[in-house]
C-alpha atoms as a PDB file:
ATOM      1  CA  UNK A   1     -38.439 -12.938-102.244  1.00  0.00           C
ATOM      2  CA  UNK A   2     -40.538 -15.550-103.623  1.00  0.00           C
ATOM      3  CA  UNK A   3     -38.991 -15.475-107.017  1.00  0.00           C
ATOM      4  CA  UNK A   4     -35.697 -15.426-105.280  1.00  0.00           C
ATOM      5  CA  UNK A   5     -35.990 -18.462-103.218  1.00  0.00           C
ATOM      6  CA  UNK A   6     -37.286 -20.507-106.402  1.00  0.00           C
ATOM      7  CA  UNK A   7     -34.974 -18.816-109.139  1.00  0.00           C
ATOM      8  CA  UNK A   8     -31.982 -18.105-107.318  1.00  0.00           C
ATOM      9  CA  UNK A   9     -31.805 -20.290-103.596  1.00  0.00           C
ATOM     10  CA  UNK A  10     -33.007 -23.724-104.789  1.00  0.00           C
ATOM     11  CA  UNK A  11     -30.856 -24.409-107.631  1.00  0.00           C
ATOM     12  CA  UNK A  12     -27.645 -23.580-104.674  1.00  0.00           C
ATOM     13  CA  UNK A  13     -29.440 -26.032-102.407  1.00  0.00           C
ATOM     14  CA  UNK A  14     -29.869 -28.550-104.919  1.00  0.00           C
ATOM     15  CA  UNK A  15     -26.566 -28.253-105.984  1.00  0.00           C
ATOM     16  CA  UNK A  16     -24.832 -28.492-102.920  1.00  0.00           C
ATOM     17  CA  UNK A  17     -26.767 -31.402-102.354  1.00  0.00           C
ATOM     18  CA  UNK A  18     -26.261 -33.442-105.216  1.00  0.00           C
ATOM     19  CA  UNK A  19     -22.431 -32.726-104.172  1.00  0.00           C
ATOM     20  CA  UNK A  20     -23.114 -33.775-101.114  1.00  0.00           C
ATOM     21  CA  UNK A  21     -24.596 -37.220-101.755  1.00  0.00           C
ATOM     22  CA  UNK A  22     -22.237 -38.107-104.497  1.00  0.00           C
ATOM     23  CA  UNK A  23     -19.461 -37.360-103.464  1.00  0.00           C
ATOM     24  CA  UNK A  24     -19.962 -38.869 -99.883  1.00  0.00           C
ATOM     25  CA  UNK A  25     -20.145 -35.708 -97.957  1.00  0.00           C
ATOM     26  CA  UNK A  26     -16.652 -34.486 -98.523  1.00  0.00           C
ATOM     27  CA  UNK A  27     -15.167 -32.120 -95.910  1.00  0.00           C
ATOM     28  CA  UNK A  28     -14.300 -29.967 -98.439  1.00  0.00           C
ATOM     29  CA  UNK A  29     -17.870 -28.530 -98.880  1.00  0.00           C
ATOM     30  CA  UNK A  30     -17.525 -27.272 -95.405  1.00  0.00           C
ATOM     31  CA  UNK A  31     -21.045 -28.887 -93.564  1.00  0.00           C
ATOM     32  CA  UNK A  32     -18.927 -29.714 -90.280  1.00  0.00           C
ATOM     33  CA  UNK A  33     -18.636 -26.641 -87.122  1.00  0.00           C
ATOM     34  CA  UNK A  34     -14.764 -27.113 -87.795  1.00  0.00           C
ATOM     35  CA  UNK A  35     -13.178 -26.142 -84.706  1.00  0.00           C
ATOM     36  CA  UNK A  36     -16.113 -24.789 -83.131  1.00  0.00           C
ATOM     37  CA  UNK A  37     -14.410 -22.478 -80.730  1.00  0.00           C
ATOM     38  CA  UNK A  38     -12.193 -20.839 -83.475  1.00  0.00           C
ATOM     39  CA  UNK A  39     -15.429 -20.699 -85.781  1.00  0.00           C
ATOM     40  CA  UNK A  40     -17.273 -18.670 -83.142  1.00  0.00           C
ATOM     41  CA  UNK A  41     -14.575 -16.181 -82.033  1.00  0.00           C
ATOM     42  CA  UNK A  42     -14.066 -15.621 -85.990  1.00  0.00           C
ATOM     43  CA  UNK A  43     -17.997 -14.793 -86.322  1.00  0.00           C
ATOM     44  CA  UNK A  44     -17.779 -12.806 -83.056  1.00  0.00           C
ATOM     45  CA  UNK A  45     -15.089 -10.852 -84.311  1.00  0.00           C
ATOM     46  CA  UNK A  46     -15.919 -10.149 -87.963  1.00  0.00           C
ATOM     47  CA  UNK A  47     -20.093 -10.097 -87.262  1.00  0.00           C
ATOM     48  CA  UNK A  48     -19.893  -5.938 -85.962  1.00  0.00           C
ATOM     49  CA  UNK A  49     -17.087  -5.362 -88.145  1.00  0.00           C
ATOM     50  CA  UNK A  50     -18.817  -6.725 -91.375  1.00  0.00           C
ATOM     51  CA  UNK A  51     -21.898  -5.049 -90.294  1.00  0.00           C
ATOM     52  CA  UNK A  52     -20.636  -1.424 -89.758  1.00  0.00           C
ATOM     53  CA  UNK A  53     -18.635  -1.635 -92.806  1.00  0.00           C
ATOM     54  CA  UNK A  54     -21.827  -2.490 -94.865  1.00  0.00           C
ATOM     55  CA  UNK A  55     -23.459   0.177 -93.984  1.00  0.00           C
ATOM     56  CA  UNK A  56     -20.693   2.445 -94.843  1.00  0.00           C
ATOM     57  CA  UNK A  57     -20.569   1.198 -97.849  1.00  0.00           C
ATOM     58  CA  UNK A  58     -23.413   1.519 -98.339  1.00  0.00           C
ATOM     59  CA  UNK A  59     -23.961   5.720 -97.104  1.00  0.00           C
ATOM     60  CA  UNK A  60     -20.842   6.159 -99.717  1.00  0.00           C
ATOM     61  CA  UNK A  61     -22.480   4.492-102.587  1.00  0.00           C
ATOM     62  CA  UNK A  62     -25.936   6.061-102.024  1.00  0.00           C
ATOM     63  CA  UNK A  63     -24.366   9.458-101.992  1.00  0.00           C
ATOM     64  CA  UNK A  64     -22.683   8.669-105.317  1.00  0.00           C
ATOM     65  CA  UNK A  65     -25.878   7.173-106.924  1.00  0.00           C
ATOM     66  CA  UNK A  66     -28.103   9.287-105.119  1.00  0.00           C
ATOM     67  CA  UNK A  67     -31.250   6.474-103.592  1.00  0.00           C
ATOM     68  CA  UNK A  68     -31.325   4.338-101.456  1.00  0.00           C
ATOM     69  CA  UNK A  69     -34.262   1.526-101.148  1.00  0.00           C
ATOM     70  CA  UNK A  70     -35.119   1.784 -97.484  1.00  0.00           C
ATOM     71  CA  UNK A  71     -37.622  -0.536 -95.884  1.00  0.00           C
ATOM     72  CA  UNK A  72     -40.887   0.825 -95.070  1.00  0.00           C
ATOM     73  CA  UNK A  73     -41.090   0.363 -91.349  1.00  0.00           C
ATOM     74  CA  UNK A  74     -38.882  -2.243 -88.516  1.00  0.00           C
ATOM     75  CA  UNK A  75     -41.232  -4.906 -88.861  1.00  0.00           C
ATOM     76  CA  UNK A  76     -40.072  -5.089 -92.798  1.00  0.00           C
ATOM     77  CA  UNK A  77     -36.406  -4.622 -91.430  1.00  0.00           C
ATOM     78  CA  UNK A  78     -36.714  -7.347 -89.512  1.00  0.00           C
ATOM     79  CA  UNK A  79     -38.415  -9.482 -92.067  1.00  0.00           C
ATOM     80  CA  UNK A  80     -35.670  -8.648 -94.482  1.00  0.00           C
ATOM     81  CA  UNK A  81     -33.501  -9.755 -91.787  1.00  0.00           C
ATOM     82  CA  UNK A  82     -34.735 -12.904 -91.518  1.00  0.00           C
ATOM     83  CA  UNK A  83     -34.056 -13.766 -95.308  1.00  0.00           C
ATOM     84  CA  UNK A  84     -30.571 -12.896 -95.177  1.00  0.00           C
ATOM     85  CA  UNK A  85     -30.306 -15.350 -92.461  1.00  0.00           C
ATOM     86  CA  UNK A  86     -31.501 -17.874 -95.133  1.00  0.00           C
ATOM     87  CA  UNK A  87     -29.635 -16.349 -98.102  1.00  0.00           C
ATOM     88  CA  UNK A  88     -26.192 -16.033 -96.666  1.00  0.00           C
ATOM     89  CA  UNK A  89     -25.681 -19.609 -95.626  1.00  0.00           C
ATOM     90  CA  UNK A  90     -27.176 -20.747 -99.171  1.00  0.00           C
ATOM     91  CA  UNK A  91     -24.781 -18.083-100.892  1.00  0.00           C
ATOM     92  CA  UNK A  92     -21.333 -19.284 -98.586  1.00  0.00           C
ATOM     93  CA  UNK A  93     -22.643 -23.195 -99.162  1.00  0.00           C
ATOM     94  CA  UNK A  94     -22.494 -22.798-103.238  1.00  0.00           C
ATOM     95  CA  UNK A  95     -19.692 -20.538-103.556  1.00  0.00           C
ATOM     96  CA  UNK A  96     -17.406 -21.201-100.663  1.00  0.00           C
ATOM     97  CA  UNK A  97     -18.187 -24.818-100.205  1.00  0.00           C
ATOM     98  CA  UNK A  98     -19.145 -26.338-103.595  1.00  0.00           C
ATOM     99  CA  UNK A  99     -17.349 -24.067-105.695  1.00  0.00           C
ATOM    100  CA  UNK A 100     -14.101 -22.688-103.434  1.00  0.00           C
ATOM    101  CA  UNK A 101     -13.836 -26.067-102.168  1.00  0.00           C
ATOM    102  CA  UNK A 102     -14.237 -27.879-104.632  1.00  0.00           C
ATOM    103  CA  UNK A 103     -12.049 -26.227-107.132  1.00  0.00           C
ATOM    104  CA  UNK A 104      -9.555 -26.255-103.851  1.00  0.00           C
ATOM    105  CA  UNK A 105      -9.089 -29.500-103.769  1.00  0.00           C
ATOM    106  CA  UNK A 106      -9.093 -30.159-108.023  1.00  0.00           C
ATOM    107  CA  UNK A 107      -6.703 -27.122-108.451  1.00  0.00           C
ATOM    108  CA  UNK A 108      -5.386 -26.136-105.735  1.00  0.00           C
ATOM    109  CA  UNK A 109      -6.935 -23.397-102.964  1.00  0.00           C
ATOM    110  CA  UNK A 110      -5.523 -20.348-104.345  1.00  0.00           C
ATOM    111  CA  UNK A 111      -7.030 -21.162-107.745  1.00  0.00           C
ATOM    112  CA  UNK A 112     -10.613 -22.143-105.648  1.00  0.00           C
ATOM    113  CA  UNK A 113     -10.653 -19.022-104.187  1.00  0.00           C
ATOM    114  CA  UNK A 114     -10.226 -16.720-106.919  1.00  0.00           C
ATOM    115  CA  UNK A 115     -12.741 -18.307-109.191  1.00  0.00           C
ATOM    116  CA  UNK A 116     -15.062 -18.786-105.762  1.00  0.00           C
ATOM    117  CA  UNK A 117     -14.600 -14.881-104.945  1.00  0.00           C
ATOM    118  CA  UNK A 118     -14.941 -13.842-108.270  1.00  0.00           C
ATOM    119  CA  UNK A 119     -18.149 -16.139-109.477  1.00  0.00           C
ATOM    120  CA  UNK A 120     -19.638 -14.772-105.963  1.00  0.00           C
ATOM    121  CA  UNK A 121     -19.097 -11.105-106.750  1.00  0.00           C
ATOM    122  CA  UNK A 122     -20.051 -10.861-110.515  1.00  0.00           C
ATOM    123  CA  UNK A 123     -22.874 -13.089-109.787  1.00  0.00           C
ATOM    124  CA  UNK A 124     -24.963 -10.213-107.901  1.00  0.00           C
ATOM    125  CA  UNK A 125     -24.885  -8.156-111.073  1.00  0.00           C
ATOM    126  CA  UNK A 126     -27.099 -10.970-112.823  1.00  0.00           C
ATOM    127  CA  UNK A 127     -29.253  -9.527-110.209  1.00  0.00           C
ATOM    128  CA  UNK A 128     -29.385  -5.935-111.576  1.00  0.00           C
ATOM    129  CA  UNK A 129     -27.006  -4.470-109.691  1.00  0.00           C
ATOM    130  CA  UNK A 130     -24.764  -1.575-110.513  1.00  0.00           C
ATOM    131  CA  UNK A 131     -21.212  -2.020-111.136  1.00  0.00           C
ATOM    132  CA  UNK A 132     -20.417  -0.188-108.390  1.00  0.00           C
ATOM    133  CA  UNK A 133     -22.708  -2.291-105.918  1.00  0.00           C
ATOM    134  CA  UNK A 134     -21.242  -5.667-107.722  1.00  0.00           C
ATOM    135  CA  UNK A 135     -18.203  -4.717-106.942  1.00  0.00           C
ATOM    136  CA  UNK A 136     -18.627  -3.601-103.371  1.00  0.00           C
ATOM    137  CA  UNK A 137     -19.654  -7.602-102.656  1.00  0.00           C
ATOM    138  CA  UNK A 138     -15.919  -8.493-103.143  1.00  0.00           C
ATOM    139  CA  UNK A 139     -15.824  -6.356 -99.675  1.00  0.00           C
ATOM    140  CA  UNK A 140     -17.298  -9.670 -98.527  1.00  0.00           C
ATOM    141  CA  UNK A 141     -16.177 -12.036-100.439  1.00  0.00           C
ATOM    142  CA  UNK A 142     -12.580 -11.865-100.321  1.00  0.00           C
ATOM    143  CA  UNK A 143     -11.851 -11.608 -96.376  1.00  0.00           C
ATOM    144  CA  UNK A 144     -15.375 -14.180 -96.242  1.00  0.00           C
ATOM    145  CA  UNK A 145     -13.383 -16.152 -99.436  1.00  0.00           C
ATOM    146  CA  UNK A 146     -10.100 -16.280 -96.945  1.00  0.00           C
ATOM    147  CA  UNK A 147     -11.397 -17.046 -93.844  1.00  0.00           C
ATOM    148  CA  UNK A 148     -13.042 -20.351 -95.475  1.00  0.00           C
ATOM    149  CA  UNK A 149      -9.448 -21.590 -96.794  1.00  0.00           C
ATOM    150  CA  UNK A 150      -7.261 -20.367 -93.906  1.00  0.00           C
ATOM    151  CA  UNK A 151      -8.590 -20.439 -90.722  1.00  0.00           C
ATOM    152  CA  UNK A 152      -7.541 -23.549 -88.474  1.00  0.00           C
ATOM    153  CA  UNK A 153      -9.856 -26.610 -88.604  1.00  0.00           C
ATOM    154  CA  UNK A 154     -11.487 -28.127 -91.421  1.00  0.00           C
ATOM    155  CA  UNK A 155     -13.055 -26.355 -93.621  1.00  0.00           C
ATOM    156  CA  UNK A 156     -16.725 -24.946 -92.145  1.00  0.00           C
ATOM    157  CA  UNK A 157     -19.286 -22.184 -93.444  1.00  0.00           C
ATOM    158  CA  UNK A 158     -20.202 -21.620 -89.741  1.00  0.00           C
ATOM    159  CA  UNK A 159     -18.240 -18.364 -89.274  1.00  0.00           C
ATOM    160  CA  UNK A 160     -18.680 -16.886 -92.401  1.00  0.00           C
ATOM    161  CA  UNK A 161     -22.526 -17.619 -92.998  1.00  0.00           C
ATOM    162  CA  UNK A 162     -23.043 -15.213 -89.928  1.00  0.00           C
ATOM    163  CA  UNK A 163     -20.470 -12.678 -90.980  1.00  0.00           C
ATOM    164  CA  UNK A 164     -22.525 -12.849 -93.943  1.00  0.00           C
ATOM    165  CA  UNK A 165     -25.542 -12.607 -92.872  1.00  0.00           C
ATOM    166  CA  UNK A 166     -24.171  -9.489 -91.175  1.00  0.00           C
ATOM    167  CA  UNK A 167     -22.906  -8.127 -94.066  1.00  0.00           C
ATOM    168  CA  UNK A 168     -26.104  -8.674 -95.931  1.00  0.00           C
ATOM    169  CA  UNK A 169     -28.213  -6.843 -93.059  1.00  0.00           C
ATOM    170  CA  UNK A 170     -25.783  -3.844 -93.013  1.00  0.00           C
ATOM    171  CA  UNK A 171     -26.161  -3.393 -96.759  1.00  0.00           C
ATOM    172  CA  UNK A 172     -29.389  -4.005 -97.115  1.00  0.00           C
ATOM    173  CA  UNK A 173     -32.918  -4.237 -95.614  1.00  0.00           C
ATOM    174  CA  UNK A 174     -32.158  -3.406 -91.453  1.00  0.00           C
ATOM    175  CA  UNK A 175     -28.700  -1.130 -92.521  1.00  0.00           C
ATOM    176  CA  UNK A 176     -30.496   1.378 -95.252  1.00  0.00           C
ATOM    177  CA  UNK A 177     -33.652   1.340 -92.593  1.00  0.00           C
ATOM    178  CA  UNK A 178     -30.794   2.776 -90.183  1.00  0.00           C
ATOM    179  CA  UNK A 179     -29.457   5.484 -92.089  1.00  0.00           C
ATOM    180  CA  UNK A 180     -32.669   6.912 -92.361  1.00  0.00           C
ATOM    181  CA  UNK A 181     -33.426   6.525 -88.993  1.00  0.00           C
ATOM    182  CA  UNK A 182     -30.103   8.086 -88.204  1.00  0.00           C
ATOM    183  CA  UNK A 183     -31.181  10.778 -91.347  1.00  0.00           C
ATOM    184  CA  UNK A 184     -28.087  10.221 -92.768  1.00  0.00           C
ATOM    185  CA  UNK A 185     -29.555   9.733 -96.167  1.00  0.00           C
END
């Protein structure tokens, strides 16, 4: 995780940043609780739903490939946990806010969210990933990629940095750790 939070996390931060400060915090990147109240009913809603459907994604993709990297105990589950809370807010920031947004308001939103979605999901195959594992990320990023642009408000990464933080813990780290609980794999 070290090498991840060097290699991978700072360069988001820093480039969110930068846009940030030059750019004289533009709404557009999203830093604002938008209307807080629609924000939280969106992360209440799409949280258990994100969750669940990582996980089966994840049972149907380790049938197909056959293993499954399962934390070793709760305690790692839990400490897994607690990176996703870091990395999904970092990974919605850069692609939602900086690039989504960004290209949103130079182009137009339809063209910032299909360059957003699609940087987001072929990005996690620079990370080793199978195709089919690459690929299942769009499961996030599109509805995640969506929710950004359309719901009411201006735009905010509140709801959809804990829908993906969700997301991250059903697919990885605390959801694997379940199915094997559960011996489902």
């Amino acid at each position: 995780m070290r090498s991840d939070l060097l290699v991978r996390l700072a360069p988001f931060v820093a480039a969110y940043a930068i846009a940030y400060q030059l750019r004289a915090r533009p709404a557009w990147l999203g830093l604002t609780a938008g209307l807080p109240g629609t924000q939280l009913i969106f992360a209440a809603v799409a949280t258990p739903v994100m969750f669940v459907a990582a996980i089966l994604v994840q049972l149907w993709l380790t049938r197909r490939r056959g293993v499954l990297i399962v934390p070793a105990n709760a305690r790692d589950a839990w400490f897994q946990a607690g990176f996703y809370a870091l990395n999904g807010p970092v990974e919605e920031a850069f692609f939602r806010g900086l690039i989504q947004g960004g290209l949103g308001v130079l182009w137009g939103m339809p063209i910032g969210f299909a360059i957003g979605t699609t940087l987001y999901v072929l990005y996690h195959r620079l990370g080793r990933w199978t195709w089919p594992d690459t690929l299942a990320t769009a499961l996030v990023g599109v509805p995640l990629g969506l929710a950004f642009w359309l719901l009411p408000g201006p735009p905010s990464l509140l709801g959809i940095s804990i829908a993906h933080i969700a997301a991250t813990c059903g697919f990885l780290g605390p959801g694997p750790y379940i199915l094997k609980k559960l011996n489902l794999v």
